[in-house]
C-alpha atoms as a PDB file:
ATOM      1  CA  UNK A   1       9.491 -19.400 -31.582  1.00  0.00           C
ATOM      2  CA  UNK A   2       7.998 -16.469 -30.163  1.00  0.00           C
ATOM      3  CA  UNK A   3       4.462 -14.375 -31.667  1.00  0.00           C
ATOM      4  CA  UNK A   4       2.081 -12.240 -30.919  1.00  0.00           C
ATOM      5  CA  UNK A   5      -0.659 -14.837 -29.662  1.00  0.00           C
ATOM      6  CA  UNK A   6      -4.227 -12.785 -30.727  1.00  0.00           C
ATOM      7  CA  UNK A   7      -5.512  -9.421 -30.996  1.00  0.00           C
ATOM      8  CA  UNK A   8      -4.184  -6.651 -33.800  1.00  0.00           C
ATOM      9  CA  UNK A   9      -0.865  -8.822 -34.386  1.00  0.00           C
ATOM     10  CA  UNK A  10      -1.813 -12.080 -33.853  1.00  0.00           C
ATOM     11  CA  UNK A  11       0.492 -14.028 -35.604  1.00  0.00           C
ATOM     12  CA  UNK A  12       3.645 -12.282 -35.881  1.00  0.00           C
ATOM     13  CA  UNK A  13       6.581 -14.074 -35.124  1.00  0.00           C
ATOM     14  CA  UNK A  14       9.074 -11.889 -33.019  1.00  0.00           C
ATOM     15  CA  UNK A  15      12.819 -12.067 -32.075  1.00  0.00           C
ATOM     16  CA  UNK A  16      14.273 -12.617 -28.533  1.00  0.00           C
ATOM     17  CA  UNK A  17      17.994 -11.175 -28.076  1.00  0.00           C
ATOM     18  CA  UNK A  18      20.966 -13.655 -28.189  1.00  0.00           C
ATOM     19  CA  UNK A  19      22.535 -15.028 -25.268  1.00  0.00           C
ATOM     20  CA  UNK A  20      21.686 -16.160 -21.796  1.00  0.00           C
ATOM     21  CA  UNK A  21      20.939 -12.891 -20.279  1.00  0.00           C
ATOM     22  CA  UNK A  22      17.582 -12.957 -21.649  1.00  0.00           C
ATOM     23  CA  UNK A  23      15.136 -15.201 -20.757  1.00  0.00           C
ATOM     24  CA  UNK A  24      11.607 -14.825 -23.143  1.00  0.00           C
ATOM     25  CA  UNK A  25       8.593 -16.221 -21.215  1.00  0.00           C
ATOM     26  CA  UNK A  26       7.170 -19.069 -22.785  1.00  0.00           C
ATOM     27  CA  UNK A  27       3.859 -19.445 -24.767  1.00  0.00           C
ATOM     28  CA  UNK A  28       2.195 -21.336 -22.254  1.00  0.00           C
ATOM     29  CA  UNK A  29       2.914 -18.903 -19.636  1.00  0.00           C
ATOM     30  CA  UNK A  30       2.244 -16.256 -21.330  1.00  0.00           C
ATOM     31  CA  UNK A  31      -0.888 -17.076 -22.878  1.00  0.00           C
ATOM     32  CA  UNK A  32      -1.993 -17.795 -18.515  1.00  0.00           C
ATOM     33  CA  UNK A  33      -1.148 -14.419 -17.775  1.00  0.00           C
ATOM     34  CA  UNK A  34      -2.972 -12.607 -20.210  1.00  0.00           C
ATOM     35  CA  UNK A  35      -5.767 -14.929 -19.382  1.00  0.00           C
ATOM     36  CA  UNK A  36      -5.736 -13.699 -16.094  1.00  0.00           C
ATOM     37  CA  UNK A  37      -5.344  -9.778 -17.489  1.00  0.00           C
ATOM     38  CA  UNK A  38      -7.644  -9.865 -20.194  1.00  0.00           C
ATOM     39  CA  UNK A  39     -10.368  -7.691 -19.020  1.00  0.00           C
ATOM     40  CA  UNK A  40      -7.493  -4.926 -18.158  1.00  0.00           C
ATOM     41  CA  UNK A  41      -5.896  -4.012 -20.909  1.00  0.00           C
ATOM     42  CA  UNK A  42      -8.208  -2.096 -22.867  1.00  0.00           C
ATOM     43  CA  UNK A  43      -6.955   1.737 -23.101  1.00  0.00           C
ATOM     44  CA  UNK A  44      -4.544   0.645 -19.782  1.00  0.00           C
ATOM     45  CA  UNK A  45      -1.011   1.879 -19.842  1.00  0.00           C
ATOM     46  CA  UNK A  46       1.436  -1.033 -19.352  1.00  0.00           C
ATOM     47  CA  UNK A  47       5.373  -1.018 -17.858  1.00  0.00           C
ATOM     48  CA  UNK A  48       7.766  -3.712 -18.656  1.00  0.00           C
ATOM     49  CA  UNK A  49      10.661  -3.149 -16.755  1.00  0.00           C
ATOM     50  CA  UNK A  50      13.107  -5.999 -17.314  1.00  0.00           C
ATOM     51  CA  UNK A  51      11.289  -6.144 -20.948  1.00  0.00           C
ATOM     52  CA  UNK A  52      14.213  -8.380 -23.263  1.00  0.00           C
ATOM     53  CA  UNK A  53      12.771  -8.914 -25.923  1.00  0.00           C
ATOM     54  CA  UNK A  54       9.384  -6.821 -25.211  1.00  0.00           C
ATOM     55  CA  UNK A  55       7.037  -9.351 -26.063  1.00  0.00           C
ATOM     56  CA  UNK A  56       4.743  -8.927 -22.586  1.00  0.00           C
ATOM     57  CA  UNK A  57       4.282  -5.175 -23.390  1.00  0.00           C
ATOM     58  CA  UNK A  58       3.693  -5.955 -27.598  1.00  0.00           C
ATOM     59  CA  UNK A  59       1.367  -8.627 -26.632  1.00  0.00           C
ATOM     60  CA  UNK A  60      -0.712  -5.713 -24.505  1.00  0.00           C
ATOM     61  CA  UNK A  61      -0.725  -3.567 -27.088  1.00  0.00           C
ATOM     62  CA  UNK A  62      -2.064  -6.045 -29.363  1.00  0.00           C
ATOM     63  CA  UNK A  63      -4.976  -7.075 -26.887  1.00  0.00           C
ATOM     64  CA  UNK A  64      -5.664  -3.116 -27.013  1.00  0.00           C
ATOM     65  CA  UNK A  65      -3.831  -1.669 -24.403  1.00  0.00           C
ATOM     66  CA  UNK A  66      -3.274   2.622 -24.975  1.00  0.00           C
ATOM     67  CA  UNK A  67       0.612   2.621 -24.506  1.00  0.00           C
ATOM     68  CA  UNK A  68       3.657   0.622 -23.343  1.00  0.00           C
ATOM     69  CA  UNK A  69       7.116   1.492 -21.407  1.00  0.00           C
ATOM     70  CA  UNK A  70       9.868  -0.842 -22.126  1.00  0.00           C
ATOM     71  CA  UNK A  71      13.000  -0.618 -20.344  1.00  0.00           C
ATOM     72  CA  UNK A  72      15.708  -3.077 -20.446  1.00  0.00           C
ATOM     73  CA  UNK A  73      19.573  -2.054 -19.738  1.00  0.00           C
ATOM     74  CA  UNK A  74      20.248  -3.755 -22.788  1.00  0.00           C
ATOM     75  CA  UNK A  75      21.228  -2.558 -25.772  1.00  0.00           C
ATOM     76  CA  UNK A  76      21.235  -5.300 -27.940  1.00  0.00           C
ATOM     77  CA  UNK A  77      17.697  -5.825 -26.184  1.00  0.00           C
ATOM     78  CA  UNK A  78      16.684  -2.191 -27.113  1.00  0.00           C
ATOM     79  CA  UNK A  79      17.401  -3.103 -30.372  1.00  0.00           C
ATOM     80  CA  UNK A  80      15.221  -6.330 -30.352  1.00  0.00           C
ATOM     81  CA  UNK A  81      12.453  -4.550 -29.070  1.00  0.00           C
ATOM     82  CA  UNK A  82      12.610  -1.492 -31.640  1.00  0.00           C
ATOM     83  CA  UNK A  83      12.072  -4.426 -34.472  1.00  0.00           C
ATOM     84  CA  UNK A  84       9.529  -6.353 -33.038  1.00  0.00           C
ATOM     85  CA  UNK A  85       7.611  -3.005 -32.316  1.00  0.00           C
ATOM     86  CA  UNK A  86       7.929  -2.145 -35.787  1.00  0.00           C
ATOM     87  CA  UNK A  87       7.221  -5.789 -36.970  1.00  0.00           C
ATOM     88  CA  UNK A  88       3.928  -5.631 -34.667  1.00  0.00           C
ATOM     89  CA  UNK A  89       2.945  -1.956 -36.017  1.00  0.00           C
ATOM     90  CA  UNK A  90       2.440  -0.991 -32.534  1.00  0.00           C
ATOM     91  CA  UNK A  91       5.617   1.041 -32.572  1.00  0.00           C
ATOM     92  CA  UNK A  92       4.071   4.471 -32.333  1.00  0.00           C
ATOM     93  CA  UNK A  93       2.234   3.534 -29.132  1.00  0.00           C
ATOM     94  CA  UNK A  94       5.652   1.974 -27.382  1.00  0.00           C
ATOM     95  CA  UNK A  95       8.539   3.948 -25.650  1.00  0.00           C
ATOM     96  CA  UNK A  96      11.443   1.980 -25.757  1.00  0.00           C
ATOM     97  CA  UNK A  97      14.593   3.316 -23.516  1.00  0.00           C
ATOM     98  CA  UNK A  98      17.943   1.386 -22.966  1.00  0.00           C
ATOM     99  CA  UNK A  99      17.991   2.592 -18.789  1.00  0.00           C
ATOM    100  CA  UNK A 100      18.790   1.090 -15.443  1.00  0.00           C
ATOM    101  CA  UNK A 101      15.292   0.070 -13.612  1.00  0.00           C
ATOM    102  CA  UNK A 102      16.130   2.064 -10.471  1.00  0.00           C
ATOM    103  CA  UNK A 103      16.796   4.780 -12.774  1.00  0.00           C
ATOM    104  CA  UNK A 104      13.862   4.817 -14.968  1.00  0.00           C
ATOM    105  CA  UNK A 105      11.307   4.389 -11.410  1.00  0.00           C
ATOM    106  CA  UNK A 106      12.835   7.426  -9.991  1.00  0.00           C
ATOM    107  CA  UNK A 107      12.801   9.492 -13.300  1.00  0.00           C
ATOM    108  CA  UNK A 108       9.236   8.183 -13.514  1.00  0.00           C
ATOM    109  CA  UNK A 109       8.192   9.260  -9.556  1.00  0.00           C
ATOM    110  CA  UNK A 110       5.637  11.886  -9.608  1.00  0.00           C
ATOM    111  CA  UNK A 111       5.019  12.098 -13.816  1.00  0.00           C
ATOM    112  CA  UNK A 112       3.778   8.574 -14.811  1.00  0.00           C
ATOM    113  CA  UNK A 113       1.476   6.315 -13.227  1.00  0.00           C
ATOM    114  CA  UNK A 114       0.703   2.588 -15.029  1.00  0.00           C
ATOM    115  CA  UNK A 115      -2.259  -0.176 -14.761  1.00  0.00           C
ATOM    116  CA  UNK A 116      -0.039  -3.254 -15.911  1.00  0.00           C
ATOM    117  CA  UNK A 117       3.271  -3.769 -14.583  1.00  0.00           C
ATOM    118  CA  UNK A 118       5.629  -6.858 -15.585  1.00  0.00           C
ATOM    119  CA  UNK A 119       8.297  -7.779 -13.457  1.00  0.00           C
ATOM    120  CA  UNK A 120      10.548 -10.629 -14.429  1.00  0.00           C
ATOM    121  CA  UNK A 121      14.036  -9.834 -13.341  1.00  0.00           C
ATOM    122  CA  UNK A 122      16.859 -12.201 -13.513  1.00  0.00           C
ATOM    123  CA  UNK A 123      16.052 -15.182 -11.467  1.00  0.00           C
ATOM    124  CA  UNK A 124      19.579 -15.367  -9.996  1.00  0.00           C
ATOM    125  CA  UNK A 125      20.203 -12.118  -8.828  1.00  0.00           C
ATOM    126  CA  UNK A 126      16.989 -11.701  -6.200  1.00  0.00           C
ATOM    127  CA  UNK A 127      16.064  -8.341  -7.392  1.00  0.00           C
ATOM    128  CA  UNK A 128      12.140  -8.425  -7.275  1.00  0.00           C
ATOM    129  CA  UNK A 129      11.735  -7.341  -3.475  1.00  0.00           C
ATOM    130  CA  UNK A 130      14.041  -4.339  -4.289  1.00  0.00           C
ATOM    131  CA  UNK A 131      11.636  -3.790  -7.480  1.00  0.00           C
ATOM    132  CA  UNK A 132       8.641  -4.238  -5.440  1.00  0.00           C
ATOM    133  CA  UNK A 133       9.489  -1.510  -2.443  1.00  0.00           C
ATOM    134  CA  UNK A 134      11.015   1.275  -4.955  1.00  0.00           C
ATOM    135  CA  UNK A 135       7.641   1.081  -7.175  1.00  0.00           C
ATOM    136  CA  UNK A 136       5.772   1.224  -4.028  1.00  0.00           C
ATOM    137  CA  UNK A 137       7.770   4.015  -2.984  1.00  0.00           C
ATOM    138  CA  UNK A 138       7.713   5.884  -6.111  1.00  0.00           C
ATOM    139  CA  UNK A 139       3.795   5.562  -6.463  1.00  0.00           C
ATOM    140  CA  UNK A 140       3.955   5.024 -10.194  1.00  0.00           C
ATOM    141  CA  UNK A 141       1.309   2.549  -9.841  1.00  0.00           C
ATOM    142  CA  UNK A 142      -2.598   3.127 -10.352  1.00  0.00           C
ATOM    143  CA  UNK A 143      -4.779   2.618  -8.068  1.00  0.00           C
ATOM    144  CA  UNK A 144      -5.916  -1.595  -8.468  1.00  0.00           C
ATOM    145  CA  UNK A 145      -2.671  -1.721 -10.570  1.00  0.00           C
ATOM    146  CA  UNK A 146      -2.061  -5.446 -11.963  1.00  0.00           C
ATOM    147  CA  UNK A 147       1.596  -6.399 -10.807  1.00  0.00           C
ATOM    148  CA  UNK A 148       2.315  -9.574 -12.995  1.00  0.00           C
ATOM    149  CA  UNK A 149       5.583 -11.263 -11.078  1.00  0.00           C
ATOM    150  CA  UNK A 150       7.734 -14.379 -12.433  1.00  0.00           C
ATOM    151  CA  UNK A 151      10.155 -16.043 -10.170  1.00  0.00           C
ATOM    152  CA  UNK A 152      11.566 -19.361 -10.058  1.00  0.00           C
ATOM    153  CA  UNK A 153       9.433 -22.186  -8.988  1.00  0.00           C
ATOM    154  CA  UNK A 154      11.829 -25.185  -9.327  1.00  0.00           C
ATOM    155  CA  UNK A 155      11.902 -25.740  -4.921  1.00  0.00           C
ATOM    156  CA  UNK A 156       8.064 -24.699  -4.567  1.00  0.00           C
ATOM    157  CA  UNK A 157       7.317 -28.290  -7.364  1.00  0.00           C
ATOM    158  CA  UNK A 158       8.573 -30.594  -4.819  1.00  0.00           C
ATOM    159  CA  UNK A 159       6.347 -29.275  -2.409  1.00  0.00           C
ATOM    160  CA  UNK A 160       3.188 -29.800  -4.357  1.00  0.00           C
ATOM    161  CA  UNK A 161       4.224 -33.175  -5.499  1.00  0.00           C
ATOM    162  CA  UNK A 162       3.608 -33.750  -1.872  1.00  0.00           C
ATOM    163  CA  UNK A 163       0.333 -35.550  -0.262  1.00  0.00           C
ATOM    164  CA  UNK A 164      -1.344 -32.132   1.354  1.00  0.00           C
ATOM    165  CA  UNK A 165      -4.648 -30.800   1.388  1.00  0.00           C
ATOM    166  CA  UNK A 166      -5.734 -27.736  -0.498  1.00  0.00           C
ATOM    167  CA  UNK A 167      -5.283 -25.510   2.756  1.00  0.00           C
ATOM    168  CA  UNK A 168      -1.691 -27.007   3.173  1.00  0.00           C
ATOM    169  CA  UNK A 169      -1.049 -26.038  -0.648  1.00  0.00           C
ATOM    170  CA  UNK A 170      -2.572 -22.505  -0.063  1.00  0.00           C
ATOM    171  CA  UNK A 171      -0.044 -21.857   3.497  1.00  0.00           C
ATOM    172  CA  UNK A 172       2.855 -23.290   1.632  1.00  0.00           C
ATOM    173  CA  UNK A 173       2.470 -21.344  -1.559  1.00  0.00           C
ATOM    174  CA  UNK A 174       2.053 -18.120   0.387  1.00  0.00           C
ATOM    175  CA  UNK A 175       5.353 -19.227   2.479  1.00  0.00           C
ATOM    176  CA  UNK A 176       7.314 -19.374  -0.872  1.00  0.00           C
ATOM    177  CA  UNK A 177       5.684 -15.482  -2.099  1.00  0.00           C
ATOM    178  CA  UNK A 178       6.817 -13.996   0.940  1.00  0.00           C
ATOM    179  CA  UNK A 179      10.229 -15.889   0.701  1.00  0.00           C
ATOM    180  CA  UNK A 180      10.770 -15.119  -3.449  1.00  0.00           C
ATOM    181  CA  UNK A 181       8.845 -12.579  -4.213  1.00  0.00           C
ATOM    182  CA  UNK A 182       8.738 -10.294  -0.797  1.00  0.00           C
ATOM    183  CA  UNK A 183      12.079 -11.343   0.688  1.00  0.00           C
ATOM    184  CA  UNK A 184      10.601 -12.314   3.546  1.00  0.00           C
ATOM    185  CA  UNK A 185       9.799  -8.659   4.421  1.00  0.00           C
ATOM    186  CA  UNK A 186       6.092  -7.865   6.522  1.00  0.00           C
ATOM    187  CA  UNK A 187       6.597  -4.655   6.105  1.00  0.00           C
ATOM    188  CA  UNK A 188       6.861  -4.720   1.982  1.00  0.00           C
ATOM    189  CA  UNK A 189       4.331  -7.542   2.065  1.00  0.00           C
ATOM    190  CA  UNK A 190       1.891  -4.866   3.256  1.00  0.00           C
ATOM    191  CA  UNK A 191       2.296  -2.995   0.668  1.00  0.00           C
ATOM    192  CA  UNK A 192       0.573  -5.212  -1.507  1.00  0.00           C
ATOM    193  CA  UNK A 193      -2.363  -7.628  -1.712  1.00  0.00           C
ATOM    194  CA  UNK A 194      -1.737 -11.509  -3.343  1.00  0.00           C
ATOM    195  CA  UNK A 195      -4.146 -12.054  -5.674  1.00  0.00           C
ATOM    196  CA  UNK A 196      -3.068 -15.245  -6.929  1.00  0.00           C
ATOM    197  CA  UNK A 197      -0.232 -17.234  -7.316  1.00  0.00           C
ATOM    198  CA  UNK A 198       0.216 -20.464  -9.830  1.00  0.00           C
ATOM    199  CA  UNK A 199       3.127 -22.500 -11.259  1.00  0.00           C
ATOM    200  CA  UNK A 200       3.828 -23.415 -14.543  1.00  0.00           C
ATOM    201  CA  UNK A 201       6.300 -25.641 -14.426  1.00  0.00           C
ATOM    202  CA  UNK A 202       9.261 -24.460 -13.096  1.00  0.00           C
ATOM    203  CA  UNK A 203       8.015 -20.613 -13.624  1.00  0.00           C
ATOM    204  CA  UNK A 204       5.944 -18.775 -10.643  1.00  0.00           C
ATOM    205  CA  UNK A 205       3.432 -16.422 -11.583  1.00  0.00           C
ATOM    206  CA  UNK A 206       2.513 -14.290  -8.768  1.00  0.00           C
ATOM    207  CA  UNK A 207      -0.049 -11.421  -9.424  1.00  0.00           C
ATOM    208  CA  UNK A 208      -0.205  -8.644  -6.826  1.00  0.00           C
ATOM    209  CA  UNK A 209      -2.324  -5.497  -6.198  1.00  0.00           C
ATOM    210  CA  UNK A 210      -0.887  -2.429  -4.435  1.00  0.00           C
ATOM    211  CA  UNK A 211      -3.121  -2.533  -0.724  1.00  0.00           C
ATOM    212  CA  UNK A 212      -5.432  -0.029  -0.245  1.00  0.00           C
ATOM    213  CA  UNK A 213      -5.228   2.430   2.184  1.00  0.00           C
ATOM    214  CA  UNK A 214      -6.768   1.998   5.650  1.00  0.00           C
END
């Protein structure tokens, strides 16, 4: 079961679109990540750009966030979201659009900028790098923006099951964010700073900050 965990909708229970293509964050994870966000919500703008079933960007808004972008290329997802925004009341501060990502950031280059941004593409298909260097690109990002990332964490566990020292954790955690998350590319790894990055279970969060300028 999904909800709204606290704030102006705590409590209400929300629905996630059938099938496989959508994969709704659990609880647990969830309620980490908004742990780590919760002083930087309040009046923030927040993108969701694989959003399914739009509970990241409802949960936001609940926790007193100004305004939310979801975009999935769903449109049984679209539809999801529309009822859970309604269900939440927060439906006058959400835009909802059924659009490609790589559509939607260059339609947004130039007009929007955002202080959240959560990124949880299909595991499978290796898209976040791609993500990562088109939002850098477009500069749709605030200044200090909070990138929340989830990847998949189930080769990373065996690591840390492991006897190795805290530095040894640290070096091989890094390894596996610029393998999953940057591709392995420097040069987009610049383009960001690594807060933090923590498994739950067989999720990854990863939470980056665009780098400032030299």
């Amino acid at each position: 079961m999904m909800r709204i965990i606290t704030g102006s909708a705590r409590g209400t229970k929300l629905i996630a679109p059938e099938g496989e293509n959508t994969r709704p964050t659990s609880e647990r994870v969830k309620e980490a990540i908004f742990s780590m966000l919760q002083f930087e919500l309040e009046g923030r703008a927040v993108l969701d750009l694989f959003a399914g079933s739009g509970q990241m960007a409802l949960e936001a808004l609940s926790r007193g966030a100004a305004r939310a972008t979801m975009i999935d290329a769903s449109r049984e997802a679209n539809a999801v979201m529309i009822e859970n925004a309604k269900k939440t009341h927060l439906f006058e501060r959400c835009r909802i659009s059924c659009a490609d990502w790589t559509a939607f950031i260059r339609g947004a280059q130039g007009r929007e900028t955002y202080n959240v941004v959560f990124l949880d593409p299909p595991y499978a298909e290796g898209l976040l790098p791609d993500v990562l260097a088109k939002l850098a690109d477009a500069g749709i990002l605030a200044p200090g923006a909070a990138v929340v990332c989830e990847t998949d964490d189930d080769g990373n566990a065996r690591l840390t099951r492991r006897r190795m020292t805290k530095a040894e954790i640290a070096d091989a955690e890094l390894a596996y964010v610029m393998q999953d998350v940057f591709g392995g590319d420097e040069t987009l790894a610049a383009c960001y700073t690594v807060e933090r990055t923590t498994s739950y279970g067989r999720a990854r969060i990863t939470v980056l900050r665009p780098a400032e300028e030299a």
